[in-house]
N, C-alpha and C. Protein backbone atom coordinates (compact mmCIF):
# COMPACT_ATOMS: atom_id res chain seq x y z
N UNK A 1 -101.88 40.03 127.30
CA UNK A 1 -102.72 40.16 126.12
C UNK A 1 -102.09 39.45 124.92
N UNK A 2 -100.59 39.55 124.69
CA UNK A 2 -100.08 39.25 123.55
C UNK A 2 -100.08 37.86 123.48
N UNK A 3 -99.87 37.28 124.94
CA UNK A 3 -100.12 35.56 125.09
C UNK A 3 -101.19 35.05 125.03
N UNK A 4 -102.55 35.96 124.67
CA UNK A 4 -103.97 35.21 125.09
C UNK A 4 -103.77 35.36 123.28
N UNK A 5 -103.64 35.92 122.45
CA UNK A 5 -103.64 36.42 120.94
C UNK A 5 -103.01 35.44 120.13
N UNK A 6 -101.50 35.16 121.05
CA UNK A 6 -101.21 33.60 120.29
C UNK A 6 -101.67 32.38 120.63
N UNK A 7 -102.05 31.73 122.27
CA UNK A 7 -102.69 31.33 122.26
C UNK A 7 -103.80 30.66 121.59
N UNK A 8 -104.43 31.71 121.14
CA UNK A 8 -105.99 31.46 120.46
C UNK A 8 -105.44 31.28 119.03
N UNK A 9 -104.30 31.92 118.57
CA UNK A 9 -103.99 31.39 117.28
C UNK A 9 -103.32 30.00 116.79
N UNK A 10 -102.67 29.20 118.17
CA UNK A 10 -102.15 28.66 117.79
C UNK A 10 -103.83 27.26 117.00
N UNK A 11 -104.68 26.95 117.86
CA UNK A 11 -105.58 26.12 116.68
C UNK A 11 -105.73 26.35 115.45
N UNK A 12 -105.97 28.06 115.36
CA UNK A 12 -106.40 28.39 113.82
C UNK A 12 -105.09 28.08 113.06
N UNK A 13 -104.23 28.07 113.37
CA UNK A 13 -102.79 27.71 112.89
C UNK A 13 -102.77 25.97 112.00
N UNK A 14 -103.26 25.73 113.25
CA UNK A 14 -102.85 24.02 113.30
C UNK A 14 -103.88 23.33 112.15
N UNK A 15 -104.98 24.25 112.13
CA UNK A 15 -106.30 23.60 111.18
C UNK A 15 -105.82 23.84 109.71
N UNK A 16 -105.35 25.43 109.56
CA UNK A 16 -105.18 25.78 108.22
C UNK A 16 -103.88 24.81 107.45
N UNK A 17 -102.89 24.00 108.33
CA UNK A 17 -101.97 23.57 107.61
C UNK A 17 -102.62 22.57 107.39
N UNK A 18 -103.33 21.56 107.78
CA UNK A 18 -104.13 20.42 107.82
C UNK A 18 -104.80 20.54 106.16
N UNK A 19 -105.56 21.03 105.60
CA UNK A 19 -105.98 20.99 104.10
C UNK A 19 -106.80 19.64 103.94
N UNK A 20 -106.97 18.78 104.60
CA UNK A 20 -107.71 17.54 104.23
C UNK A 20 -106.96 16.63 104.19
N UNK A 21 -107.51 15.30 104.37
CA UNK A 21 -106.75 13.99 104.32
C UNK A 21 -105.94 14.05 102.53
N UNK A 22 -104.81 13.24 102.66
CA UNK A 22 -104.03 13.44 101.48
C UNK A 22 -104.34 12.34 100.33
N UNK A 23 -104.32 12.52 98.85
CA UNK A 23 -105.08 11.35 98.19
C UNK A 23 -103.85 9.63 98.42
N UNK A 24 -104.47 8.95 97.87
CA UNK A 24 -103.68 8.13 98.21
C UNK A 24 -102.62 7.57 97.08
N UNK A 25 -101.09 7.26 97.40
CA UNK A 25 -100.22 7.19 95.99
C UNK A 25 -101.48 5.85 94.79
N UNK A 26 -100.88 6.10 94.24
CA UNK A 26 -101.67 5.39 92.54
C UNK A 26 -100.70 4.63 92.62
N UNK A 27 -99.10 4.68 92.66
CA UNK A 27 -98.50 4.08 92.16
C UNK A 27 -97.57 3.51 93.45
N UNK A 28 -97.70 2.16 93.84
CA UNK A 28 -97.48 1.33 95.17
C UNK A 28 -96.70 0.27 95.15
N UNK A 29 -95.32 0.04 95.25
CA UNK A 29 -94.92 -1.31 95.94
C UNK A 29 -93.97 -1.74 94.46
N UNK A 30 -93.55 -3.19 94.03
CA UNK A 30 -93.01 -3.07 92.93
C UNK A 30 -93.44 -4.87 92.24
N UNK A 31 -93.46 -4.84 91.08
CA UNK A 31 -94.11 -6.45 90.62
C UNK A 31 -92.69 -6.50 89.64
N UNK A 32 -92.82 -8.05 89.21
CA UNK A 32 -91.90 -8.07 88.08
C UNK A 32 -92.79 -9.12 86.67
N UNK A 33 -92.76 -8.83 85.66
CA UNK A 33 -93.23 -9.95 84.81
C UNK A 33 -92.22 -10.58 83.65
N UNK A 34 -92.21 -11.56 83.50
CA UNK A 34 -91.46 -12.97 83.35
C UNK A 34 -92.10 -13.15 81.20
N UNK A 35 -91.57 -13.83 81.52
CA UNK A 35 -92.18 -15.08 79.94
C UNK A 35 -93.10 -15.48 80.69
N UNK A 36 -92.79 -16.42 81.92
CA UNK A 36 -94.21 -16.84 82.16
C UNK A 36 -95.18 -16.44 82.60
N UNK A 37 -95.06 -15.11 82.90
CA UNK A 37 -96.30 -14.00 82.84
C UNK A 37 -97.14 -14.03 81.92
N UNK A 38 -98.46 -13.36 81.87
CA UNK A 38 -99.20 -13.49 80.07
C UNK A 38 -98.41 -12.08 79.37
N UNK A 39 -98.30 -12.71 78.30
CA UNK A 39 -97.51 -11.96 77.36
C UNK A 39 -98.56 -12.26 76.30
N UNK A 40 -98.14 -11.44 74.78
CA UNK A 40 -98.86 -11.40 73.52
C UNK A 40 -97.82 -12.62 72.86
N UNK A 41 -98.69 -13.14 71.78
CA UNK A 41 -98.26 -14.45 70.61
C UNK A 41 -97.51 -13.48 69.76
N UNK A 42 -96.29 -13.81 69.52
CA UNK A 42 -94.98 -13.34 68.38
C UNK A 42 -94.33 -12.07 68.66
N UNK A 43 -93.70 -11.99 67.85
CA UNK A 43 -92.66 -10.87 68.52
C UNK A 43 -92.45 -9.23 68.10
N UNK A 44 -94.03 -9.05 67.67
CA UNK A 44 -94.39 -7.88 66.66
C UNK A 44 -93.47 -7.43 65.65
N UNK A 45 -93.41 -6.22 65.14
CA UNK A 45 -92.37 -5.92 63.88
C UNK A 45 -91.87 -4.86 64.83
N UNK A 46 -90.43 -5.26 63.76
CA UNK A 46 -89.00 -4.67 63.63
C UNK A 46 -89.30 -2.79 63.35
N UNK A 47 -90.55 -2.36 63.10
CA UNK A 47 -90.77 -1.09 63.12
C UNK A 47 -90.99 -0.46 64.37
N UNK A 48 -91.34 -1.12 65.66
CA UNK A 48 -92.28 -1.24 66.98
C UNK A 48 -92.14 0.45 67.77
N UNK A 49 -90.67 1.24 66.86
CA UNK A 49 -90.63 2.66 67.41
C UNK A 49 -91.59 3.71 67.04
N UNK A 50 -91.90 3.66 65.89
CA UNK A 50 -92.41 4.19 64.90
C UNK A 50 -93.67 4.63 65.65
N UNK A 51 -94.60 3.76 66.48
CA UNK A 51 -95.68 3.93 67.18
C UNK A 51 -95.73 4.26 68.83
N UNK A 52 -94.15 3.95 68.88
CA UNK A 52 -94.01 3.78 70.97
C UNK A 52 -93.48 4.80 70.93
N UNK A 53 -93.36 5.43 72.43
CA UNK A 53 -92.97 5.99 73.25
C UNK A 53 -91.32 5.19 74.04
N UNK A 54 -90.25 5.19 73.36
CA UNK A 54 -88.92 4.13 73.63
C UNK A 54 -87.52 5.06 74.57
N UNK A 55 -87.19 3.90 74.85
CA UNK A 55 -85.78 4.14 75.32
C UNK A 55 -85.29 2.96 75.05
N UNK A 56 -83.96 2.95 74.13
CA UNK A 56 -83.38 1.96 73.62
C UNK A 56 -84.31 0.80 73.41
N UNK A 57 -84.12 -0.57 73.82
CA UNK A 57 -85.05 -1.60 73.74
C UNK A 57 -86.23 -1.87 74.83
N UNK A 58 -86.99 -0.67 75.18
CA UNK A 58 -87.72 -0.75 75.95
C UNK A 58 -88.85 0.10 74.96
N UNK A 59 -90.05 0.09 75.02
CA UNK A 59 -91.11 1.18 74.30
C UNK A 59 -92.57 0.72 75.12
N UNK A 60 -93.44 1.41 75.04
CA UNK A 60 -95.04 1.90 75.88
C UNK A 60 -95.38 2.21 74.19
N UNK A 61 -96.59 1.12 73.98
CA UNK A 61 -97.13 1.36 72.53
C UNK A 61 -97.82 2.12 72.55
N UNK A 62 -98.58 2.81 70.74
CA UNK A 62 -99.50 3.53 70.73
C UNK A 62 -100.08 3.18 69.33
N UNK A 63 -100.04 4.10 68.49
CA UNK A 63 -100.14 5.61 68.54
C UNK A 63 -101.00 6.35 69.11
N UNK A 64 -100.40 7.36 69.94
CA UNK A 64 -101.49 8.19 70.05
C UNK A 64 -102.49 9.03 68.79
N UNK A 65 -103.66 9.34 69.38
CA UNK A 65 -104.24 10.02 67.88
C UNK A 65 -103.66 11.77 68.16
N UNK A 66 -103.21 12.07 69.33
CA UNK A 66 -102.68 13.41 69.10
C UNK A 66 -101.43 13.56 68.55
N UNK A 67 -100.69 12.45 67.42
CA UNK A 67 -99.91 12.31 66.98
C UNK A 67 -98.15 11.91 67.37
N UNK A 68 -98.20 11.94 68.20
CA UNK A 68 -97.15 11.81 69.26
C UNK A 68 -96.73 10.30 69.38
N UNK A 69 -96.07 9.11 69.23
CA UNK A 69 -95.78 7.64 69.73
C UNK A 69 -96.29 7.56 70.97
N UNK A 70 -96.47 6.30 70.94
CA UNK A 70 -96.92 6.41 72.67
C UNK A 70 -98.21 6.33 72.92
N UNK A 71 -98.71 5.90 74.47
CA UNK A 71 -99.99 5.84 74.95
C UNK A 71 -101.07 7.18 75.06
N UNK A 72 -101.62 7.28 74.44
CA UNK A 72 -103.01 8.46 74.39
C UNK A 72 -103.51 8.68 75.76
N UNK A 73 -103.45 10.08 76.15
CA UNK A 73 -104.11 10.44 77.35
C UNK A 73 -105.12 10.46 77.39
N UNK A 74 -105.57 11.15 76.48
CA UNK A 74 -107.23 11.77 75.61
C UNK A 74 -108.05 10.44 75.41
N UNK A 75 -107.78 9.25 75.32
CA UNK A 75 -108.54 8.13 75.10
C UNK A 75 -109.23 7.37 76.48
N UNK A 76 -110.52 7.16 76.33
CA UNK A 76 -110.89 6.81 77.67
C UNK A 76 -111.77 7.29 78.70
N UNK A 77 -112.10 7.15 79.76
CA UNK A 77 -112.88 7.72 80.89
C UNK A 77 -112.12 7.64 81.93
N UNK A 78 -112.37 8.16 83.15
CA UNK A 78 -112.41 8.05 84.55
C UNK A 78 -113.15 6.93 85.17
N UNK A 79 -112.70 6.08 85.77
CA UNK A 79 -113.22 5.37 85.93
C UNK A 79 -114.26 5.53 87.60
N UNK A 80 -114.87 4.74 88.22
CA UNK A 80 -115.77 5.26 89.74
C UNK A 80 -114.53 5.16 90.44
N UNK A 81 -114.01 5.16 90.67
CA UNK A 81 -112.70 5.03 91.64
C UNK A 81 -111.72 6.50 91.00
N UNK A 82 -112.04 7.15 90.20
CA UNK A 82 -111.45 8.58 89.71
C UNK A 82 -110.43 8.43 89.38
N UNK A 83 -109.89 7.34 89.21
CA UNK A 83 -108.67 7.03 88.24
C UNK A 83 -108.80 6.81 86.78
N UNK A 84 -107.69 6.78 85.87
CA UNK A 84 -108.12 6.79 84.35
C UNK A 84 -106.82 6.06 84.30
N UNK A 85 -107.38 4.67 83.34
CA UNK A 85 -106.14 3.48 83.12
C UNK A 85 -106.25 3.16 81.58
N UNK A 86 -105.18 3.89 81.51
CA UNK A 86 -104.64 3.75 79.55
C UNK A 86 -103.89 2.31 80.01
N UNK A 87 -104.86 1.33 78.81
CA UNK A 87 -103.87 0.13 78.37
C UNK A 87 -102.99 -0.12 77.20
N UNK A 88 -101.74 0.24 77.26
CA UNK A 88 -100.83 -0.11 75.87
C UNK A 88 -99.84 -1.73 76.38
N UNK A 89 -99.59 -1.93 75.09
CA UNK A 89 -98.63 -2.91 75.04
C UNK A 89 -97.37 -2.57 75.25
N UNK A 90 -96.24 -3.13 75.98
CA UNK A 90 -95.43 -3.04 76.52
C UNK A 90 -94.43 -3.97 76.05
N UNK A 91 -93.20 -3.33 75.63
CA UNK A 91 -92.53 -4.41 74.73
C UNK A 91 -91.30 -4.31 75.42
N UNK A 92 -90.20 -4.98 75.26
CA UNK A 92 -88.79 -5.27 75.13
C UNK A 92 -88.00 -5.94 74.13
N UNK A 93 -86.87 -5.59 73.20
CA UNK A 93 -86.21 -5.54 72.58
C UNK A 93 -84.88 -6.65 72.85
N UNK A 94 -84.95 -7.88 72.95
CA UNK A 94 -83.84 -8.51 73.11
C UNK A 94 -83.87 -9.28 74.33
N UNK A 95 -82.68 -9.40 75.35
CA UNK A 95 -83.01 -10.23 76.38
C UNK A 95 -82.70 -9.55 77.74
N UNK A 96 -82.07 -8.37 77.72
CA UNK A 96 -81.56 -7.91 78.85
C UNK A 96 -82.90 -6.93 79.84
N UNK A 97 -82.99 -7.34 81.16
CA UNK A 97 -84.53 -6.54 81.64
C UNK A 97 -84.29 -5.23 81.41
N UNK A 98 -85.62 -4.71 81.94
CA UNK A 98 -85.75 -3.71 81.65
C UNK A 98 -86.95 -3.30 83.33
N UNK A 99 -86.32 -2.31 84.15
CA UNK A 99 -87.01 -1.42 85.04
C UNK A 99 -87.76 -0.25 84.69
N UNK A 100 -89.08 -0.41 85.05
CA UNK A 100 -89.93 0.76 85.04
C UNK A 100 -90.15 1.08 86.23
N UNK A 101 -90.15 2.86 86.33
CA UNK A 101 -90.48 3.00 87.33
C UNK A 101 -90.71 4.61 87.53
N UNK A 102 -91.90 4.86 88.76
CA UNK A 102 -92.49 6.31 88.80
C UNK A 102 -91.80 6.80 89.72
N UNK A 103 -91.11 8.15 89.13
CA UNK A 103 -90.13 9.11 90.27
C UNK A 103 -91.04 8.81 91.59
N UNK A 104 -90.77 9.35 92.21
CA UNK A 104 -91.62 9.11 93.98
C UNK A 104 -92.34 10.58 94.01
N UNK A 105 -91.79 11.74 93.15
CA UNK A 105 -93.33 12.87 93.23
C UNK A 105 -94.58 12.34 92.74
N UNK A 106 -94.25 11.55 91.69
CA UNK A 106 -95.15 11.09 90.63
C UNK A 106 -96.00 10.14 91.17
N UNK A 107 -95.76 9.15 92.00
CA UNK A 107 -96.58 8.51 92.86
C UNK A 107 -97.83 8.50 93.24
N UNK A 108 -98.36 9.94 93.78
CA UNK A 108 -99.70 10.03 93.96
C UNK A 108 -100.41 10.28 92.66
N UNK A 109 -100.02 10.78 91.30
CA UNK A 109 -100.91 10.69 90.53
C UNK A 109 -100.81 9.68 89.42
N UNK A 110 -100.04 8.35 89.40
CA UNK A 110 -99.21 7.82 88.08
C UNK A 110 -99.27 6.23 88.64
N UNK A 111 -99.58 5.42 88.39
CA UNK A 111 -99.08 4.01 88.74
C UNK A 111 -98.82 3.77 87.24
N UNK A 112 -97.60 2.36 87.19
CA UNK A 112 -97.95 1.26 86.36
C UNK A 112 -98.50 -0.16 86.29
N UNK A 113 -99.29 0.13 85.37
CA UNK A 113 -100.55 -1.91 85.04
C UNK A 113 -99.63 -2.62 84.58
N UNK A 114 -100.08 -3.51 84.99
CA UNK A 114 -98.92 -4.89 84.97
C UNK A 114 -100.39 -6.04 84.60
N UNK A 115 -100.53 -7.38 84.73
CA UNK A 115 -101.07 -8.48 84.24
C UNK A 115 -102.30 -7.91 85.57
N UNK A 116 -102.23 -7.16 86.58
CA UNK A 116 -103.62 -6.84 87.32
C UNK A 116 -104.21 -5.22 86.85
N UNK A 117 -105.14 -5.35 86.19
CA UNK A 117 -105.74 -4.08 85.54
C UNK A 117 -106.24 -3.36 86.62
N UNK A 118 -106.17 -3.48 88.41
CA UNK A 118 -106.74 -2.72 89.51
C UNK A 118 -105.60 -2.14 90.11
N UNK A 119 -104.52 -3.00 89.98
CA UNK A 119 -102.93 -2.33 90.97
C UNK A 119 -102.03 -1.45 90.17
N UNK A 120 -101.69 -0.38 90.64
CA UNK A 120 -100.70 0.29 90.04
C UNK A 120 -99.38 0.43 90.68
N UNK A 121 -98.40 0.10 90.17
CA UNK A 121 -97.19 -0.20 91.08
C UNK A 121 -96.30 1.10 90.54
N UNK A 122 -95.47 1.36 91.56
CA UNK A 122 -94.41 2.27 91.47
C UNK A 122 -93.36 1.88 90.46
N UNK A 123 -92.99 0.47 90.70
CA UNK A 123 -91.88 0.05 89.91
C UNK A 123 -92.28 -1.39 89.31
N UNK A 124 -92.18 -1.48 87.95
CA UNK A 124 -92.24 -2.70 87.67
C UNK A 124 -91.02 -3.41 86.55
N UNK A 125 -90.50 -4.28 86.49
CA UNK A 125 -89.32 -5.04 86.17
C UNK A 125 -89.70 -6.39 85.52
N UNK A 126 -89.16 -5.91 84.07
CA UNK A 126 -89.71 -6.71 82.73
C UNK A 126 -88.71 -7.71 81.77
N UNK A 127 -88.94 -8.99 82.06
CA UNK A 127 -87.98 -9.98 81.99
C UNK A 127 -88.15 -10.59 80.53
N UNK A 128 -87.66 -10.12 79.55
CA UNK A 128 -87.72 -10.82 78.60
C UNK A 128 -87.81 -12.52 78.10
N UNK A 129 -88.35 -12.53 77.22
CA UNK A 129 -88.29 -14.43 77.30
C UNK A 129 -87.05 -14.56 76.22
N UNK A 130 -86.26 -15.66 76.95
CA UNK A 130 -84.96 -16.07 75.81
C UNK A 130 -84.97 -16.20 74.68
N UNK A 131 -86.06 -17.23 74.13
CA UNK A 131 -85.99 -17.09 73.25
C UNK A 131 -86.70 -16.54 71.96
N UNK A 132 -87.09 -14.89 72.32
CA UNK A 132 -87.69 -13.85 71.11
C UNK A 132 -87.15 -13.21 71.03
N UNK A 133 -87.02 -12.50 69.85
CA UNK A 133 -86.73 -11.57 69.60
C UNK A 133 -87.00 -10.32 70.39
N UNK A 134 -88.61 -9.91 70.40
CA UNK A 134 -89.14 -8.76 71.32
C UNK A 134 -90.41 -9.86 71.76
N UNK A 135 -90.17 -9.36 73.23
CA UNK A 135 -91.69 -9.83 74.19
C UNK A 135 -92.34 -8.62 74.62
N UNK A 136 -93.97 -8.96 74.37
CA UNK A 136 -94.68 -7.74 74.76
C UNK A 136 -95.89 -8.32 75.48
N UNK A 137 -96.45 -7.18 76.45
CA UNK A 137 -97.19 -7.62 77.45
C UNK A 137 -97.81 -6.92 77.55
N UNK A 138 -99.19 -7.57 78.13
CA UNK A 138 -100.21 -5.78 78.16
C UNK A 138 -99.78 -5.50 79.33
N UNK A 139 -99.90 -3.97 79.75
CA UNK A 139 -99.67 -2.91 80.29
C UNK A 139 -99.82 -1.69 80.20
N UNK A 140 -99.70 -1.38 80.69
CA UNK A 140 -99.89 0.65 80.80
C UNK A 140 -100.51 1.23 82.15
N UNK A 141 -100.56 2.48 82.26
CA UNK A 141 -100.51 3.46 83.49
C UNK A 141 -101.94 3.66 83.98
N UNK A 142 -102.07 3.81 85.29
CA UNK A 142 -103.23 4.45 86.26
C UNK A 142 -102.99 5.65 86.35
N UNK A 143 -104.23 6.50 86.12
CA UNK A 143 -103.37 7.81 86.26
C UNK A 143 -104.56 8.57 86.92
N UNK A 144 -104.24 9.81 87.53
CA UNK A 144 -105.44 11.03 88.34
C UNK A 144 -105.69 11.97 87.56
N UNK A 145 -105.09 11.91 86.47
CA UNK A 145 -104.97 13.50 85.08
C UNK A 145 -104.31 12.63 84.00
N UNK A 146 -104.97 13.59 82.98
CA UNK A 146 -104.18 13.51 82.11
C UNK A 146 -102.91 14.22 81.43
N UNK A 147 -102.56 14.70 82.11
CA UNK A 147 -101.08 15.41 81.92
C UNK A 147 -100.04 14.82 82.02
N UNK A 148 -98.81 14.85 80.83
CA UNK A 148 -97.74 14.09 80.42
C UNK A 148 -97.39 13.44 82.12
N UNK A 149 -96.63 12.56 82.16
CA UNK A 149 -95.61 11.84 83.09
C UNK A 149 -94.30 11.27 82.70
N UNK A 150 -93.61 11.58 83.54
CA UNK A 150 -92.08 11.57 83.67
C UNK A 150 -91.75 10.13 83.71
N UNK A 151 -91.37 9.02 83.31
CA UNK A 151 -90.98 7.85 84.13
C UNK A 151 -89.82 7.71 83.73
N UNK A 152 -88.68 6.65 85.03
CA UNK A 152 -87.54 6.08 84.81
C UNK A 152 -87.36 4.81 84.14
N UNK A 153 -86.62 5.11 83.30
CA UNK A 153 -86.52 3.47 82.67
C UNK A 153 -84.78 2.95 82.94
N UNK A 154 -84.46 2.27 83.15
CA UNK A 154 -83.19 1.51 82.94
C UNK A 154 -83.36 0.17 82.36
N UNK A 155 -82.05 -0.07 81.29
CA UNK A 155 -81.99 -1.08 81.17
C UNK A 155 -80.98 -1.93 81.22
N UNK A 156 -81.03 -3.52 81.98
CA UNK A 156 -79.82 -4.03 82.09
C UNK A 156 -79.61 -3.21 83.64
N UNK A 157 -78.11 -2.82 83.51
CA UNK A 157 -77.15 -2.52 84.76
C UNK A 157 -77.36 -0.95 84.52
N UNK A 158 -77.73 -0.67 83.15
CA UNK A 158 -77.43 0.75 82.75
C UNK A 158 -77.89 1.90 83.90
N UNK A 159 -77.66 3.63 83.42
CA UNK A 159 -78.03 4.31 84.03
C UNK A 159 -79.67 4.34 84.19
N UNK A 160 -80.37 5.34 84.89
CA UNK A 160 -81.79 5.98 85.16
C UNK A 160 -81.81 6.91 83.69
N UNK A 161 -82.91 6.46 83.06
CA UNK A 161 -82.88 7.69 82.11
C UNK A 161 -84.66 7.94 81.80
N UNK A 162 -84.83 9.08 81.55
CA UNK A 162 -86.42 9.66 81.40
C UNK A 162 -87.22 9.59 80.39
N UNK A 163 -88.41 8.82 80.41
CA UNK A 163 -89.33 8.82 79.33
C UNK A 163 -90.63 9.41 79.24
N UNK A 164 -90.27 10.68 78.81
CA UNK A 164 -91.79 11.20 79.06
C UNK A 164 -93.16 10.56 78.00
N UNK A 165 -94.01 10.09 78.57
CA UNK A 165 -95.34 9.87 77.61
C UNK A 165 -96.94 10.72 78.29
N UNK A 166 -97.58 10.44 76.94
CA UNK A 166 -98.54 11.08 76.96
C UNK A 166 -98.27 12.91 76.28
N UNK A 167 -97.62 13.19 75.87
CA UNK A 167 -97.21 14.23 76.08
C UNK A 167 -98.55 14.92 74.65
């Protein structure tokens, strides 16, 4: 009896862990953009924190209108594909790159836009042009919510360090 009881449980078992096919990561694979990437004309102002979301010479523009530096969650729609893609400008400070990139939990709900407004990449790696001061590029995140995100930034050789936006 006790073997016909598990038996029969082991399907109901096997279905309930199942939950549905899983969504798919947002944020995929890794790009890099250059000077000769499209970038913006001049090298904006020497204020460029004041409005971003930064780590050292790296910043994700804004302002947000919920007052905060940085890219606005609240701005925007969902798009038919149920993703929501905030575009900010994306700057660097000098000449040394700069790595972006989405922890690997963050993956299924977070990509970063790079020069293709449809791909969201896990990691993307931002090459300053020699000779500016600051190069900025459009960019910004794919996202499944709007709730803050965690990302890694390094710059140069330096350590991993955390930039939360949207917050």
């Amino acid at each position: 009896m006790v073997a016909r009881v598990a038996i029969a449980l082991v399907p109901v078992l096997l279905l309930a862990g199942c939950g549905g096919p899983a969504e798919p990561p947002v944020g995929v694979g890794a790009a890099s953009v250059t000077c000769n990437s499209v970038h913006f004309a001049g090298s904006g102002t020497a204020d460029w924190r004041r409005q971003s979301a930064h780590i050292g010479p790296f910043g994700l523009g804004g302002p947000s209108h919920g007052g905060h530096p940085g890219p606005d969650f609240q701005r925007g729609g969902f798009n038919r594909d149920g993703l929501l893609r905030i575009k900010t400008p994306t700057l660097v400070e000098g000449q040394r790159r700069v790595e972006l990139s989405v922890p690997a939990g963050e993956r299924e709900r977070v990509g970063i836009l790079t020069v293709d407004p449809k791909r969201g990449y896990a990691r993307v790696t931002f090459v300053p042009c020699a000779d500016r001061q600051r190069t900025i590029w459009a960019g910004g995140l794919v996202l499944r919510d709007r709730a803050p995100v965690r990302l890694a930034v390094r710059v140069g050789d330096g350590p991993l360090r955390e930039l939360l936006v949207g917050g």
